[in-house]
PDB file of N, CA and C in Angstrom:
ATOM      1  N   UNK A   1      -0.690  -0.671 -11.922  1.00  0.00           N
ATOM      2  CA  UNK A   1       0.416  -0.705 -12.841  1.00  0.00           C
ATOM      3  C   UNK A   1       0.621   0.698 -13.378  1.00  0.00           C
ATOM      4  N   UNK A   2       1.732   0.929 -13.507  1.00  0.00           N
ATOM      5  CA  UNK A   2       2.337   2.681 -13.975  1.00  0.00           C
ATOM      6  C   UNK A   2       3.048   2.698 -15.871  1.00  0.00           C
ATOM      7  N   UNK A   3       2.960   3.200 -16.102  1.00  0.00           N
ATOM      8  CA  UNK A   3       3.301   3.062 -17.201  1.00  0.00           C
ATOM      9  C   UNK A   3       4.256   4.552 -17.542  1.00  0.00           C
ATOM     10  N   UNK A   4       6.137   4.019 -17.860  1.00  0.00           N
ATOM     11  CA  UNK A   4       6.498   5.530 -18.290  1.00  0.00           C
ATOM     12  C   UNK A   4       6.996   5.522 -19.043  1.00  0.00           C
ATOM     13  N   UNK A   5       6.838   6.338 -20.018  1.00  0.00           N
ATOM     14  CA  UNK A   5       7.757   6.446 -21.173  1.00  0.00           C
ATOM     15  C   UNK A   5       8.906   7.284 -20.993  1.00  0.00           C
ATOM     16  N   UNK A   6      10.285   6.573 -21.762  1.00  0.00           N
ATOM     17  CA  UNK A   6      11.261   7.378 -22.456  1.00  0.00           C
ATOM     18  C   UNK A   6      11.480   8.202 -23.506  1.00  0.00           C
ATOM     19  N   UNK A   7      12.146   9.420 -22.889  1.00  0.00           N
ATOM     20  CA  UNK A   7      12.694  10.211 -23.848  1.00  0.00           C
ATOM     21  C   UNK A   7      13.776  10.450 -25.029  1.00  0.00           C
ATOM     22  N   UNK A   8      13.869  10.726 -25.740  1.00  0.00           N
ATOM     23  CA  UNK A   8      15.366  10.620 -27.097  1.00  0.00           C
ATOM     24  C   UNK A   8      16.713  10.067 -25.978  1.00  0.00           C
ATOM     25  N   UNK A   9      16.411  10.526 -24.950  1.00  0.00           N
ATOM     26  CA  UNK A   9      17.534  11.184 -24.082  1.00  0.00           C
ATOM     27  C   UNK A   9      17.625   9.982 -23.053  1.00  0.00           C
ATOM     28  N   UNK A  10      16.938   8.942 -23.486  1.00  0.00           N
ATOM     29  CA  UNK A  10      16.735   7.720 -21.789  1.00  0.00           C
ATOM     30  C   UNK A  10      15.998   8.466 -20.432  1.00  0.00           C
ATOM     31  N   UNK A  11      15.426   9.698 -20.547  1.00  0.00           N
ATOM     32  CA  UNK A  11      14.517   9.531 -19.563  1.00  0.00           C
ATOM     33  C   UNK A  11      13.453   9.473 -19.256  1.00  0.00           C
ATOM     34  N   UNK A  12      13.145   9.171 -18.007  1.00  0.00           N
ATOM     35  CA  UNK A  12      11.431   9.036 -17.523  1.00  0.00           C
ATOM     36  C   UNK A  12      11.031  10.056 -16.511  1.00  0.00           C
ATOM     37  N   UNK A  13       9.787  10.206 -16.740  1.00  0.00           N
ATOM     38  CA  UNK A  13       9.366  10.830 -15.589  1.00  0.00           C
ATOM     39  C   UNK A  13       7.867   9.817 -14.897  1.00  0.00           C
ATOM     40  N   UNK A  14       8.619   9.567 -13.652  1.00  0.00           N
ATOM     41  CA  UNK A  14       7.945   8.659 -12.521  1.00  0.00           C
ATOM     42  C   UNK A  14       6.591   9.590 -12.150  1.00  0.00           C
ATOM     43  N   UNK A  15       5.432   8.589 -11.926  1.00  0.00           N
ATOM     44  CA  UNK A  15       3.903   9.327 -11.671  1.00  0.00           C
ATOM     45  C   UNK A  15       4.537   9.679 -10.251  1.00  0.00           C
ATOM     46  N   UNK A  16       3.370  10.841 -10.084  1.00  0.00           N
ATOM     47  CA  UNK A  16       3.996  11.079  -8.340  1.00  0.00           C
ATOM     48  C   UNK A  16       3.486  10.118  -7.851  1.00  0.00           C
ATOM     49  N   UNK A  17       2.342   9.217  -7.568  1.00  0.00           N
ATOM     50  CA  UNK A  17       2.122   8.647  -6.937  1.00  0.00           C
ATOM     51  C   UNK A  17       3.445   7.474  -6.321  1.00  0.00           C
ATOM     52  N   UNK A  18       3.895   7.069  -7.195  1.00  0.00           N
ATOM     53  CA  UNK A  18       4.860   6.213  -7.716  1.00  0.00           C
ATOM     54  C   UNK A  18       5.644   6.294  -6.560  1.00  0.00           C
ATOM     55  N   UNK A  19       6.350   7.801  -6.884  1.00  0.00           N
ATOM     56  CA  UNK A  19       7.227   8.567  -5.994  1.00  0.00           C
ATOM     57  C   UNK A  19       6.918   8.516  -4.386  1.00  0.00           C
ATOM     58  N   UNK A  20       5.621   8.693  -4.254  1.00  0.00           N
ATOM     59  CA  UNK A  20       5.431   8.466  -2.654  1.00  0.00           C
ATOM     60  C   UNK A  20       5.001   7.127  -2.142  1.00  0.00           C
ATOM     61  N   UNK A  21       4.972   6.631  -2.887  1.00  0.00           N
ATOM     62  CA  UNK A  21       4.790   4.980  -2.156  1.00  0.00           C
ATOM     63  C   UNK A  21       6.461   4.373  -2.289  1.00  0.00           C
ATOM     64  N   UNK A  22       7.632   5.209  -3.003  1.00  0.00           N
ATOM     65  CA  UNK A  22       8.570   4.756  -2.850  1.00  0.00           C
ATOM     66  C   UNK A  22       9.514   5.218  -2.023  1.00  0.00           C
ATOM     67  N   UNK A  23       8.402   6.654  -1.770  1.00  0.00           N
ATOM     68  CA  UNK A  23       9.050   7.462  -0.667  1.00  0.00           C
ATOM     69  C   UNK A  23      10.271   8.538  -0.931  1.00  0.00           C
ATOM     70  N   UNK A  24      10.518   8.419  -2.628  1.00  0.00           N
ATOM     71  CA  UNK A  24      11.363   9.418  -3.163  1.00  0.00           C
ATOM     72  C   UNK A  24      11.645  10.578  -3.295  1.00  0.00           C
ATOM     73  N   UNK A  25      12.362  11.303  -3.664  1.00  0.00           N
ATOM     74  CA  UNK A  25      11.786  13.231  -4.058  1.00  0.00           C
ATOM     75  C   UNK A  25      12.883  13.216  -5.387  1.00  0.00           C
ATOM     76  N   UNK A  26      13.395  14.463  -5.866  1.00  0.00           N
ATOM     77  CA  UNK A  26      13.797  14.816  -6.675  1.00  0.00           C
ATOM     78  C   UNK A  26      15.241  15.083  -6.563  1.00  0.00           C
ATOM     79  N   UNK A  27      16.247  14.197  -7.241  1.00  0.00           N
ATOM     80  CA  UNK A  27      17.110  13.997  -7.063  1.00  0.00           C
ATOM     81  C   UNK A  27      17.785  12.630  -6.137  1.00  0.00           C
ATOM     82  N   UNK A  28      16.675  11.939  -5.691  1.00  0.00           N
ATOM     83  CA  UNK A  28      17.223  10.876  -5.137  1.00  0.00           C
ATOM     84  C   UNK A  28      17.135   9.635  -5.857  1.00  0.00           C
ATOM     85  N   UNK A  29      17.978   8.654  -5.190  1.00  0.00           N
ATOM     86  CA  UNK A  29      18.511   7.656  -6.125  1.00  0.00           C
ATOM     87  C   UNK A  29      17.289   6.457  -6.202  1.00  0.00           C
ATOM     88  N   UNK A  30      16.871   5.749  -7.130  1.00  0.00           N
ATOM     89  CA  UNK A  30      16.662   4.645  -7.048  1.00  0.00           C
ATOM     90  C   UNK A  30      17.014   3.689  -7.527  1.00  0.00           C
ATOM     91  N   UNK A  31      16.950   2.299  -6.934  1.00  0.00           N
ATOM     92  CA  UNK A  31      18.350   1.543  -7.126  1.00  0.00           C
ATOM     93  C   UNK A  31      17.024   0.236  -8.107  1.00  0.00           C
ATOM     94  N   UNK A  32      17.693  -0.124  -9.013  1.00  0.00           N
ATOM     95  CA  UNK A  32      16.751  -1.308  -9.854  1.00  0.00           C
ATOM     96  C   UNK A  32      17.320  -2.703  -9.797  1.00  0.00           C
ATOM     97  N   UNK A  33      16.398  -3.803  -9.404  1.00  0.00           N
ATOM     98  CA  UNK A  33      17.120  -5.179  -9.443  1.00  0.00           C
ATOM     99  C   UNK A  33      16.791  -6.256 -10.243  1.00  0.00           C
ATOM    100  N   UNK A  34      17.283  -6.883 -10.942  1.00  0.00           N
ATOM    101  CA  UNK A  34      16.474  -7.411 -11.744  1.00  0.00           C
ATOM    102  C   UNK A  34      16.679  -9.086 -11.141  1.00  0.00           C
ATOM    103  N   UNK A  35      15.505  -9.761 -11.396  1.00  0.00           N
ATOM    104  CA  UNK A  35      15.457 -11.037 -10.973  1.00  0.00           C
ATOM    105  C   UNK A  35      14.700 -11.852 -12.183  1.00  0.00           C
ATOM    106  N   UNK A  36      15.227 -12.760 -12.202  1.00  0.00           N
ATOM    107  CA  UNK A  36      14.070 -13.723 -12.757  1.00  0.00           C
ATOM    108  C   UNK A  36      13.261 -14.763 -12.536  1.00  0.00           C
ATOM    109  N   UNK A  37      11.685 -14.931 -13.010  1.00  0.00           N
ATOM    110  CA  UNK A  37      11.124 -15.550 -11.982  1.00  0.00           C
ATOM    111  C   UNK A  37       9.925 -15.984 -13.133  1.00  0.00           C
ATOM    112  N   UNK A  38       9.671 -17.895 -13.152  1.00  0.00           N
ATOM    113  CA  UNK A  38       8.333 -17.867 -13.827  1.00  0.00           C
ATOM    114  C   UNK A  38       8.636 -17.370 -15.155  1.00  0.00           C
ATOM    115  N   UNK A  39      10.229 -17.318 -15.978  1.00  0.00           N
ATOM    116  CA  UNK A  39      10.562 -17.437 -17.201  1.00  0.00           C
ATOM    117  C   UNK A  39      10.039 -16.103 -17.536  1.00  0.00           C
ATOM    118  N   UNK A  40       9.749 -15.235 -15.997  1.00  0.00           N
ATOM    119  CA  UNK A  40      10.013 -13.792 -16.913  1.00  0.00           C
ATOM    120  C   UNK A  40      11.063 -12.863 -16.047  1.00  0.00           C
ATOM    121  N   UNK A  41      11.140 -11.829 -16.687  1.00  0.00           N
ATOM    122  CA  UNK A  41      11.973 -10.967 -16.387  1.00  0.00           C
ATOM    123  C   UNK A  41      12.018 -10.064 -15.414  1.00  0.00           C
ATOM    124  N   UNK A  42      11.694  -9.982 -14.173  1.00  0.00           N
ATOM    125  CA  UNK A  42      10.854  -8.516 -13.419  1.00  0.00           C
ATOM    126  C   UNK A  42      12.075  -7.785 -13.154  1.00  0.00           C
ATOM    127  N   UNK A  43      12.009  -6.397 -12.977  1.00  0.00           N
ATOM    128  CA  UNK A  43      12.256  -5.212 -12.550  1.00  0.00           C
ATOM    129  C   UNK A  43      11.869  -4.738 -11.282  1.00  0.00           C
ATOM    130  N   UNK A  44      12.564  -4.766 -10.031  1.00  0.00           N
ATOM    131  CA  UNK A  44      12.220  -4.513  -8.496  1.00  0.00           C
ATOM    132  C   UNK A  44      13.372  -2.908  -8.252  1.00  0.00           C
ATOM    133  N   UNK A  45      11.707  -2.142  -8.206  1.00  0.00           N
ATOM    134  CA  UNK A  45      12.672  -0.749  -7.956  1.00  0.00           C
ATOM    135  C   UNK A  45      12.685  -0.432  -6.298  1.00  0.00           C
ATOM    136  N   UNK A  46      13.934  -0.389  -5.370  1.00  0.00           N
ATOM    137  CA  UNK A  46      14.262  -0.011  -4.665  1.00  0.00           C
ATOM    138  C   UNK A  46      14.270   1.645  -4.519  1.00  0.00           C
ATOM    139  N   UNK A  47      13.397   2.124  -3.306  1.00  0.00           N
ATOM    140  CA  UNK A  47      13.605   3.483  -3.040  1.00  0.00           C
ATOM    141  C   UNK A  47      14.016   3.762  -1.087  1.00  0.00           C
ATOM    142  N   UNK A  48      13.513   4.588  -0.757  1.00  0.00           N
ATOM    143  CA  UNK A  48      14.101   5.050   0.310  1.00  0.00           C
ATOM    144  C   UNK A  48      12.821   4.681   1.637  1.00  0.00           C
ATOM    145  N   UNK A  49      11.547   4.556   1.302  1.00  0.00           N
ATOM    146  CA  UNK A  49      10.677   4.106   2.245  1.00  0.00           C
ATOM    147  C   UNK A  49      10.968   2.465   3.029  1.00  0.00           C
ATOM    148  N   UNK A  50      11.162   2.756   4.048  1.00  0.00           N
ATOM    149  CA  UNK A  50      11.357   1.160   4.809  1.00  0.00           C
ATOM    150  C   UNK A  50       9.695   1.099   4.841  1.00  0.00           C
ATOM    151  N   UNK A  51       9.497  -0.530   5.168  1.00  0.00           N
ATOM    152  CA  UNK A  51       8.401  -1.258   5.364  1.00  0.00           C
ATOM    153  C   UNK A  51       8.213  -1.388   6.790  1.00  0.00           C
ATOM    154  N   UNK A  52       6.942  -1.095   7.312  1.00  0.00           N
ATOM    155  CA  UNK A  52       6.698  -1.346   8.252  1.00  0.00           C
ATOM    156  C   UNK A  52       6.431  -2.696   9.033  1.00  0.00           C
ATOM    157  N   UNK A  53       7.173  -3.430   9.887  1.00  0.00           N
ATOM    158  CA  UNK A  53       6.796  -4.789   9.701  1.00  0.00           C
ATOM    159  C   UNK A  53       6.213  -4.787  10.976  1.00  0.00           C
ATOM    160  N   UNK A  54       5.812  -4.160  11.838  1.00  0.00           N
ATOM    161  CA  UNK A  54       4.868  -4.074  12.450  1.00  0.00           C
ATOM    162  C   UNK A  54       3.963  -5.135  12.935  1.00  0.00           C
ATOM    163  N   UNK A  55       3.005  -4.898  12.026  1.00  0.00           N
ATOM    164  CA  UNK A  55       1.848  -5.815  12.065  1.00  0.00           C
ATOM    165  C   UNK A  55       2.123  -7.125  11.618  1.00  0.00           C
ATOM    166  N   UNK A  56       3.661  -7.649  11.989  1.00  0.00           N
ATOM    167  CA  UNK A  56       3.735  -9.081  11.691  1.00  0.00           C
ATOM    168  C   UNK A  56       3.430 -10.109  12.669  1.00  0.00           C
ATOM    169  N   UNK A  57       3.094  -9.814  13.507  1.00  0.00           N
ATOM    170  CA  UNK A  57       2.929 -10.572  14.637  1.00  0.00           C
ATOM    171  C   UNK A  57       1.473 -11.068  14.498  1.00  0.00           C
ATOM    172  N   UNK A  58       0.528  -9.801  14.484  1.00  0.00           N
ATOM    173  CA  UNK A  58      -0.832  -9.649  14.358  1.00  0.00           C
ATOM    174  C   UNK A  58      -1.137 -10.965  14.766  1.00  0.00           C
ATOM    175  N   UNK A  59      -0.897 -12.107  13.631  1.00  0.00           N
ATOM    176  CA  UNK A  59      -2.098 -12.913  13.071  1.00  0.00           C
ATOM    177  C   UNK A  59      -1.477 -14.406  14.650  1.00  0.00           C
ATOM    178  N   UNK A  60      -0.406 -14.090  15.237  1.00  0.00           N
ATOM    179  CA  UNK A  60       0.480 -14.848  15.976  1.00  0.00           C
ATOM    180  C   UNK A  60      -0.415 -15.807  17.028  1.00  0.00           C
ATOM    181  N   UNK A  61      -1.807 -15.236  17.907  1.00  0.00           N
ATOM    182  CA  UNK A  61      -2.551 -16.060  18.542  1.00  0.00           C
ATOM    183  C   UNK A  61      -3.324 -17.069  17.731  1.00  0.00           C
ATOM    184  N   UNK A  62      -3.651 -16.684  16.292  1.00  0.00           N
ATOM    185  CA  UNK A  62      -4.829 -17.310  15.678  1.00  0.00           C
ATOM    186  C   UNK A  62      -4.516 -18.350  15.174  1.00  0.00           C
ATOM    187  N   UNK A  63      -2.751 -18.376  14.794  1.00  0.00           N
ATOM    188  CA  UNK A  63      -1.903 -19.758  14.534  1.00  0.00           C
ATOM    189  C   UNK A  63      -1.426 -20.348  15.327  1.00  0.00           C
ATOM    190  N   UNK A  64      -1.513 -20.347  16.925  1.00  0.00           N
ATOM    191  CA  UNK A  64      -0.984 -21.021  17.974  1.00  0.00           C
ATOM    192  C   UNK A  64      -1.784 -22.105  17.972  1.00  0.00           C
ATOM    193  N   UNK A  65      -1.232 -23.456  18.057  1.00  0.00           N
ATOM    194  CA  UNK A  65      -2.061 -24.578  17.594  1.00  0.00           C
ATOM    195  C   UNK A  65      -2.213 -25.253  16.715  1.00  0.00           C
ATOM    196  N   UNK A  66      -2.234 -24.138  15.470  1.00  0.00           N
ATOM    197  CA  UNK A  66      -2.480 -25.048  14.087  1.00  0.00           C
ATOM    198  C   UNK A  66      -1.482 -25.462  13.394  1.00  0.00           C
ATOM    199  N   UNK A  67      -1.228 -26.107  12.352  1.00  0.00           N
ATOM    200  CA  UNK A  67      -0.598 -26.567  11.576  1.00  0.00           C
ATOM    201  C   UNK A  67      -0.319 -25.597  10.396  1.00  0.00           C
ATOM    202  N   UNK A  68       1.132 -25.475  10.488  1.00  0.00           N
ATOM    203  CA  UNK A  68       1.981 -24.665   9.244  1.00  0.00           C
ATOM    204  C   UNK A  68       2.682 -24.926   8.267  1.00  0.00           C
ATOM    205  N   UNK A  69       2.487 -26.605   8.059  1.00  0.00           N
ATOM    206  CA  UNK A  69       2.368 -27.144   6.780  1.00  0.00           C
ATOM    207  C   UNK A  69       1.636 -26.553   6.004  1.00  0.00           C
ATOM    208  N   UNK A  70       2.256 -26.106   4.363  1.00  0.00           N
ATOM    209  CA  UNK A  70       1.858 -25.627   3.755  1.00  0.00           C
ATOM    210  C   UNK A  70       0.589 -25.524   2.983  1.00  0.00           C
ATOM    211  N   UNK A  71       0.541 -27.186   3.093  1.00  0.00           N
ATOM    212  CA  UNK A  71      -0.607 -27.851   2.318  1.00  0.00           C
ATOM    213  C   UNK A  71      -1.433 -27.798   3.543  1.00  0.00           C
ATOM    214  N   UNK A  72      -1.836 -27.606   4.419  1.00  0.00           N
ATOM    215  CA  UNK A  72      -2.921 -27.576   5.666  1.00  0.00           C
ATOM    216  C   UNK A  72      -3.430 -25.885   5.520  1.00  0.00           C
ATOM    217  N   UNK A  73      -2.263 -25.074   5.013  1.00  0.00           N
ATOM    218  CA  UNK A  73      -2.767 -23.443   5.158  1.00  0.00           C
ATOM    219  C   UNK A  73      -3.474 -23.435   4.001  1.00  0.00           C
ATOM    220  N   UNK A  74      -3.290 -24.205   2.915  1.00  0.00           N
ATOM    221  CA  UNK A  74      -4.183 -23.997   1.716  1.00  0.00           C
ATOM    222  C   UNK A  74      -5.490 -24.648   1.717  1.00  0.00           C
ATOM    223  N   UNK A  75      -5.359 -25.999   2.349  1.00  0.00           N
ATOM    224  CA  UNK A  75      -6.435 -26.326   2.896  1.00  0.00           C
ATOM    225  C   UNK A  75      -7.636 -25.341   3.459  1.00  0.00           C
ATOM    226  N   UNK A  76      -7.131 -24.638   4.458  1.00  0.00           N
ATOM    227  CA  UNK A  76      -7.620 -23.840   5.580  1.00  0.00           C
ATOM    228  C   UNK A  76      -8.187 -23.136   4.647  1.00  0.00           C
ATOM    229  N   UNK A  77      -7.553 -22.483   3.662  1.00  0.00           N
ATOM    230  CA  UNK A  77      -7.488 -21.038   2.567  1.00  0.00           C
ATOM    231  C   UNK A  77      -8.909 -21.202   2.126  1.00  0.00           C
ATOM    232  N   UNK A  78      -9.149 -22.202   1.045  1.00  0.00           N
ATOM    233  CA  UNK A  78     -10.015 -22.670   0.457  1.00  0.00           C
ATOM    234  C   UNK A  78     -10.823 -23.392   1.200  1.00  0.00           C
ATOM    235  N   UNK A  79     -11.390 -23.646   2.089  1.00  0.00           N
ATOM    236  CA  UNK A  79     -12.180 -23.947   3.142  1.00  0.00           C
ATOM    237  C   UNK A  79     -13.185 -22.708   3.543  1.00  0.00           C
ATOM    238  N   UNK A  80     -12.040 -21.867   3.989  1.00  0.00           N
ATOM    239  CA  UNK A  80     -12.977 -20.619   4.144  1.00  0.00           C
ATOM    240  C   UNK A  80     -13.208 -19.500   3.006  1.00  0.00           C
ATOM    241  N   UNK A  81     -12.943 -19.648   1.399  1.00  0.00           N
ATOM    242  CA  UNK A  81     -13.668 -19.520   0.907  1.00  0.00           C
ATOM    243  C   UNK A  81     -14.807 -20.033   0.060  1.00  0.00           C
ATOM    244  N   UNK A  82     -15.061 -21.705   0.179  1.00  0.00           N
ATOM    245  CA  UNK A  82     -15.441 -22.122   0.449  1.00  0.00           C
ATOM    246  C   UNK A  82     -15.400 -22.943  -0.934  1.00  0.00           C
ATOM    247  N   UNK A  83     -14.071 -23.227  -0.906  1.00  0.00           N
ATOM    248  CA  UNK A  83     -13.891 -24.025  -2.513  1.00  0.00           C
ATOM    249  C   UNK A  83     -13.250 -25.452  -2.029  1.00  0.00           C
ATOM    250  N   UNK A  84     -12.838 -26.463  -2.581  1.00  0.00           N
ATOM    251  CA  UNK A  84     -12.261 -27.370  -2.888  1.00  0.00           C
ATOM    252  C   UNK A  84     -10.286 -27.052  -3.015  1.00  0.00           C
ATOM    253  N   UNK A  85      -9.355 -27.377  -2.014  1.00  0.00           N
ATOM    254  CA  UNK A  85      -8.352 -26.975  -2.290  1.00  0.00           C
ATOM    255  C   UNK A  85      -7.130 -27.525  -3.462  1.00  0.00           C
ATOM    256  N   UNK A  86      -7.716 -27.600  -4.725  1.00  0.00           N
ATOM    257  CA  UNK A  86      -6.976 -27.780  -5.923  1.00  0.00           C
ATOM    258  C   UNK A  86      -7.591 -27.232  -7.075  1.00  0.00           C
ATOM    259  N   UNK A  87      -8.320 -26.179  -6.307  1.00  0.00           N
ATOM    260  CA  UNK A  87      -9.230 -25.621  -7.674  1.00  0.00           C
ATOM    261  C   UNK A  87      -9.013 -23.931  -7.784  1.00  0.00           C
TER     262      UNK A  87
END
């Protein structure tokens, strides 16, 4: 979590880190969306880094077969860590 404060003036200054996981520099735009969710308020800042979706396939042999009912993946979930699935 980042934390920035405003100035007299409405501005912030973004941690760099911030900046490179959003893939920004100085002078570029970022775009803010607000949604609501769970009776709160979030703030989703849009920058210029695309996501790699890549590795979406990955997991694609290990689910051939099983069941993708939701309640069977939570099952599964809590199975292998080795809880009870409603706890």
């Amino acid at each position: 979590m980042y934390t920035i404060t405003l100035t007299s003036k409405r501005q912030a200054t973004l941690p760099a880190v911030l900046c490179e996981q959003l893939g920004v520099h100085p002078g570029d735009t970022i775009t803010l969306e607000r949604r609501e969710g769970n009776g709160e308020t979030l703030w989703i800042l849009h920058g210029k880094k695309k996501v790699d979706w890549s590795w979406a396939g990955a997991g694609h042999k290990y689910a051939q077969g099983k069941s993708h009912d939701w309640e069977d993946i939570e099952r599964s979930i809590a199975t292998a860590v080795g809880r009870d699935a409603g706890t």
